[in-house]
Protein backbone atom coordinates (compact mmCIF):
# COMPACT_ATOMS: atom_id res chain seq x y z
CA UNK A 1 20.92 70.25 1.25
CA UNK A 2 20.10 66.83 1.89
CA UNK A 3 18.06 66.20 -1.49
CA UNK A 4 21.59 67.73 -2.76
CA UNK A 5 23.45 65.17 -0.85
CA UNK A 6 21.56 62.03 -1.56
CA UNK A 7 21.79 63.14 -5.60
CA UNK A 8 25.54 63.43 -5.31
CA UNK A 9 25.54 60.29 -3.20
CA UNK A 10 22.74 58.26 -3.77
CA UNK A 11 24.33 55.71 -6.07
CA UNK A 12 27.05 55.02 -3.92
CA UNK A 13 25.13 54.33 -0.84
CA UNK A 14 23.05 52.36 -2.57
CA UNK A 15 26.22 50.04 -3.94
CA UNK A 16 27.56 49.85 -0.09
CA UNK A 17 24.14 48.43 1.07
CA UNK A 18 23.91 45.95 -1.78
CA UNK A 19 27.66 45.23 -1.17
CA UNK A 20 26.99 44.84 2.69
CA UNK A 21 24.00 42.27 2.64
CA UNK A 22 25.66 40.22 -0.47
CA UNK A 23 28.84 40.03 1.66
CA UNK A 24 26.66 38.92 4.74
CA UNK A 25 24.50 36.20 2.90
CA UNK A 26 27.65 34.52 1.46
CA UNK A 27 29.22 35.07 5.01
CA UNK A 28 26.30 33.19 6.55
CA UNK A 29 26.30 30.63 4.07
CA UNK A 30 29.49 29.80 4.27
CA UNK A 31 29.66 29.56 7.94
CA UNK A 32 26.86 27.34 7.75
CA UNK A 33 28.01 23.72 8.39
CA UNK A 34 27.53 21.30 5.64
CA UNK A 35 25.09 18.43 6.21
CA UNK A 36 25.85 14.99 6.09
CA UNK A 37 24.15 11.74 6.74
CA UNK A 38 26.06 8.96 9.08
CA UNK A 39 26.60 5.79 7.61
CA UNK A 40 24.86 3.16 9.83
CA UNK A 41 27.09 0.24 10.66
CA UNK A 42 26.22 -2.60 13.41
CA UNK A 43 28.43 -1.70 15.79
CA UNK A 44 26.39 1.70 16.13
CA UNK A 45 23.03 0.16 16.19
CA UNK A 46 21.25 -1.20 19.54
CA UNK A 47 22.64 -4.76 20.07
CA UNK A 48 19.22 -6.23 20.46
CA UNK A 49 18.73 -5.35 16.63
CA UNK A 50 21.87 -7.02 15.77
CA UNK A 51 22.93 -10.59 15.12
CA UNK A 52 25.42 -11.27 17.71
CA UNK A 53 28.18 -11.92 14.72
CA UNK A 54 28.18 -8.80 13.27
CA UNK A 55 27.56 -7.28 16.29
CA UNK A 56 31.30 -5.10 16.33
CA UNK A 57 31.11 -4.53 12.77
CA UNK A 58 31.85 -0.82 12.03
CA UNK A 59 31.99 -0.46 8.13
CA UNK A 60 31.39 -1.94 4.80
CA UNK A 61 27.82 -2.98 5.90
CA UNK A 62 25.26 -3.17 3.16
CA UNK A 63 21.86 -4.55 2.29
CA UNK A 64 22.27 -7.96 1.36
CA UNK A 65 20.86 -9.02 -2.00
CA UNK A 66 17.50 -10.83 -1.73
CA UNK A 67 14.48 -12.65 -4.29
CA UNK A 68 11.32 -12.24 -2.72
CA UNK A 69 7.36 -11.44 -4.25
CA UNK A 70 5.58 -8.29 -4.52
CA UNK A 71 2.00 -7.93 -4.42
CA UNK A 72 1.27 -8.69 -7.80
CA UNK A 73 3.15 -11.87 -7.78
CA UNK A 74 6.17 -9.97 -9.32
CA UNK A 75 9.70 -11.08 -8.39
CA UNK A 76 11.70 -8.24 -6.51
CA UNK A 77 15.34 -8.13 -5.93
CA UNK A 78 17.98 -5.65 -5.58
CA UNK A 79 18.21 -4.74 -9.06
CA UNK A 80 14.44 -2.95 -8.47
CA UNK A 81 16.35 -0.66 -6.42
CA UNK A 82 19.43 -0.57 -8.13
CA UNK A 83 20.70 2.90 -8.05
CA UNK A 84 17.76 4.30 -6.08
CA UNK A 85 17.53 5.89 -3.08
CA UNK A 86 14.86 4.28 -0.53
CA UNK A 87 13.05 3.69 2.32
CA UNK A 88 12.40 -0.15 3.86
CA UNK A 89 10.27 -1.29 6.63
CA UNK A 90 9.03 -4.42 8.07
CA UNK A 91 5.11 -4.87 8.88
CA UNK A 92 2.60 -7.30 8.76
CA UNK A 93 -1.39 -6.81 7.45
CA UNK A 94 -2.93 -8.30 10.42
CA UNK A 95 -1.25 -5.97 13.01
CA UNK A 96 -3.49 -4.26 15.13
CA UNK A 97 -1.48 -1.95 16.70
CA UNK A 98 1.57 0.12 15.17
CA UNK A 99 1.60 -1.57 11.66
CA UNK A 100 -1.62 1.04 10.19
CA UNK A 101 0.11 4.28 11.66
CA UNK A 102 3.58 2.98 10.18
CA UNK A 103 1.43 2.45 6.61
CA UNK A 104 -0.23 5.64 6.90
CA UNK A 105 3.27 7.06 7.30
CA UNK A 106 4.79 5.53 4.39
CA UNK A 107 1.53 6.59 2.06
CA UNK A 108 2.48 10.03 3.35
CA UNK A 109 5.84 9.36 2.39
CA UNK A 110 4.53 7.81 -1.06
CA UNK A 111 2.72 11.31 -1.34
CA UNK A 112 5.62 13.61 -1.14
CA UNK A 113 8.03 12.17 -2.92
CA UNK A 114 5.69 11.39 -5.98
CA UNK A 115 7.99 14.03 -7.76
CA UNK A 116 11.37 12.02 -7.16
CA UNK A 117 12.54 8.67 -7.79
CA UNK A 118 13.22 7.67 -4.54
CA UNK A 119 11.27 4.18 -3.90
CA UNK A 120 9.79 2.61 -0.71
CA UNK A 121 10.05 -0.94 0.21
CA UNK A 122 8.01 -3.08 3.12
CA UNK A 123 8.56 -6.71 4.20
CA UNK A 124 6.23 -8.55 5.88
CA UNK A 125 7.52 -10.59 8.86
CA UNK A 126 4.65 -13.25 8.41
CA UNK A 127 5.27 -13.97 5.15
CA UNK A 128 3.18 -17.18 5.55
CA UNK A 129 -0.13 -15.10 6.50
CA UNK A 130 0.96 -12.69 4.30
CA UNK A 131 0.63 -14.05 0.66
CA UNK A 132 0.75 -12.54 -2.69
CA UNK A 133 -3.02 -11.98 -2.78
CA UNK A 134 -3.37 -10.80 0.90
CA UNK A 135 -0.57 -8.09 -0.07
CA UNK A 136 -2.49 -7.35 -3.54
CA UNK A 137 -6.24 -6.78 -1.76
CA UNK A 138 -4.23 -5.07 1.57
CA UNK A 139 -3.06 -2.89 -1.06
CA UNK A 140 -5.32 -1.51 -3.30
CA UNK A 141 -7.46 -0.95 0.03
CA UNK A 142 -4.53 1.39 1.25
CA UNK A 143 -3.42 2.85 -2.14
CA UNK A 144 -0.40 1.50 -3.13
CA UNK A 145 1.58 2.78 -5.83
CA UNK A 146 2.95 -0.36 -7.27
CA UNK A 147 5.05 1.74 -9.65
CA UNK A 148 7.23 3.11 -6.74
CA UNK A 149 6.46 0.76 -3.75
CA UNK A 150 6.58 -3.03 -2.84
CA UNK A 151 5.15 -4.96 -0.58
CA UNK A 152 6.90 -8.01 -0.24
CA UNK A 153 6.76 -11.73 0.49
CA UNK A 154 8.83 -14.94 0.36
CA UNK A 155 10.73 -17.49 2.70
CA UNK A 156 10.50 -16.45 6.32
CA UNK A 157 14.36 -16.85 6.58
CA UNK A 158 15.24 -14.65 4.19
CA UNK A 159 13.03 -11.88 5.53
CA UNK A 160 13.81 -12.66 8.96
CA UNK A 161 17.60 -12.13 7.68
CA UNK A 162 17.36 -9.13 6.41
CA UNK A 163 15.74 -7.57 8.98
CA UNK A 164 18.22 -8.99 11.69
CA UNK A 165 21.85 -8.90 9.26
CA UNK A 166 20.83 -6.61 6.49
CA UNK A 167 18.41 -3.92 8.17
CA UNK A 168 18.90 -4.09 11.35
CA UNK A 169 15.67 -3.53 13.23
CA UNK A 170 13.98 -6.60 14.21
CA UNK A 171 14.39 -8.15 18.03
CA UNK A 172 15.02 -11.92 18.24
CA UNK A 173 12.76 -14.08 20.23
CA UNK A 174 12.03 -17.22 20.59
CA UNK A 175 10.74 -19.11 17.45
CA UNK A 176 7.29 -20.49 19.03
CA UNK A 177 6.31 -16.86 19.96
CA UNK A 178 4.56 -14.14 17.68
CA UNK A 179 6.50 -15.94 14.62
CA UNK A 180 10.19 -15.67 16.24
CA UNK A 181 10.68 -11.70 15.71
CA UNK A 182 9.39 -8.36 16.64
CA UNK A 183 9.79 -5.81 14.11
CA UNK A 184 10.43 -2.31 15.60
CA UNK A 185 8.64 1.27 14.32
CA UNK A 186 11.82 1.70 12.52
CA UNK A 187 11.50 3.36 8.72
CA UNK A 188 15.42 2.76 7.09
CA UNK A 189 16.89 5.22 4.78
CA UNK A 190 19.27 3.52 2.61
CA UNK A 191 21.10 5.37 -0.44
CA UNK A 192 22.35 4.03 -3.83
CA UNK A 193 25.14 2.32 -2.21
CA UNK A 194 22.97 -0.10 -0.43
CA UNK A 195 24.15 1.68 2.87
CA UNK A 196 22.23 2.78 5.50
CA UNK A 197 21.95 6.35 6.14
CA UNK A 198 19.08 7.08 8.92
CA UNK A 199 16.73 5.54 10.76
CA UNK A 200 13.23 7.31 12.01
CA UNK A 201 10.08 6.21 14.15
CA UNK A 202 7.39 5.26 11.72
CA UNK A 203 5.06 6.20 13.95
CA UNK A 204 5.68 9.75 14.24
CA UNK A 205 4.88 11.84 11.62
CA UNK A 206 7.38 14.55 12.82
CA UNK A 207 10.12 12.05 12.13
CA UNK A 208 8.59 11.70 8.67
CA UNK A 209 9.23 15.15 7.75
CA UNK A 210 12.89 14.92 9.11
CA UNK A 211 13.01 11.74 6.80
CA UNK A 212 11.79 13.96 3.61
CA UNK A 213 14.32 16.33 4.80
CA UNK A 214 17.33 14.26 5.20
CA UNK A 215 15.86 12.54 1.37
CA UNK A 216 16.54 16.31 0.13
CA UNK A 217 20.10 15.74 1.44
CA UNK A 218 21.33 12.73 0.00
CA UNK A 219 19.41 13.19 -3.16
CA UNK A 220 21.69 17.05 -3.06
CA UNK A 221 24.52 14.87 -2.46
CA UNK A 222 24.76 12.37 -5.41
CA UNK A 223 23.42 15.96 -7.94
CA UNK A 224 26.76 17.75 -6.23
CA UNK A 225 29.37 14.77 -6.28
């Protein structure tokens, strides 16, 4: 009776289930909420970060253009990163402390994202310790990609700039001590726009993999738009 049943029946039962867990996969997914990434202005960034004139700005902020000198003596400006998604931070080679965690971070970085073109960008905040050839030999020690990752140089002013208008993640101090700024842990995320879409502790390699997450995101973004 039953092998009778399921012959008669078989086909349809088999339609409902199908039906049932299609209908509950497209329920789920569209029930899911859609992600999106903020878009950092100054006004929602610590105000020891933040040059006290653009401290109550709350759009239209973008990375300001800049001309500074990558390890192998190349100039680098925006136009490098001209339509290009990446990630920026501010270090310097002599740093004892956070500096080689926040490199081995962005070489982990540099290691998953080998299959995108998403780029990575550092500054060094003693750009007069910090020359061309103490960026070249720092490195090829570390193993740089050059094809996908700067390491920058160039007048003090300008870097110190960026990080304090452009960036946003250097504290201001006074000029005769450790070189007039402190650059935080920060790692920037900053899309095609030259806005700024996430900031993460480049110490913590958790925070990396949210960073390679939130990447997926934007990079989804601009493929959907």
């Amino acid at each position: 009776m039953i092998n009778s049943f399921f012959r008669r029946y078989g086909l349809l039962i088999i339609f409902f289930i199908v039906f049932s867990i299609v209908a509950i996969s497209s329920f789920n997914y569209v029930q899911k909420p859609k992600k999106n990434l903020p878009i950092y202005s100054p006004s929602m960034i610590s105000a020891e970060l933040v040059d006290e004139d653009m401290r109550y700005i709350k759009k239209y902020h973008r990375i300001n253009d800049f001309l500074l000198f990558n390890q192998n003596g190349d100039t680098v400006t925006q136009n490098n990163y001209k339509n290009k998604i990446y990630v920026a931070d501010f270090f310097f080679t002599t740093c004892p402390d956070i500096c080689p965690i926040m490199t081995g971070n962005m070489l982990y970085l540099q290691e998953n994202l080998k299959d995108t073109n998403v780029m990575l960008a550092s500054f060094s905040v003693t750009p007069e310790i910090d020359n061309v050839e103490v960026l070249k030999k720092y490195s090829t020690e570390k193993g740089v990609d050059d094809s996908r990752w700067n390491l920058m140089t160039g007048e003090k002013k300008q870097i110190y700039d960026l990080a304090r208008k452009s960036f946003l993640v250097v504290k201001s101090i006074a000029e005769n001590q450790n070189h007039g700024m402190i650059h935080t842990e920060n790692f920037v995320l900053v899309d095609k726009e030259k806005r700024i879409r996430g900031y993460y502790d480049g110490t913590n390699l958790e925070e990396m993999d949210k960073l390679l997450d939130d990447i997926k995101t934007l990079i989804q973004s601009y493929e959907n738009s």
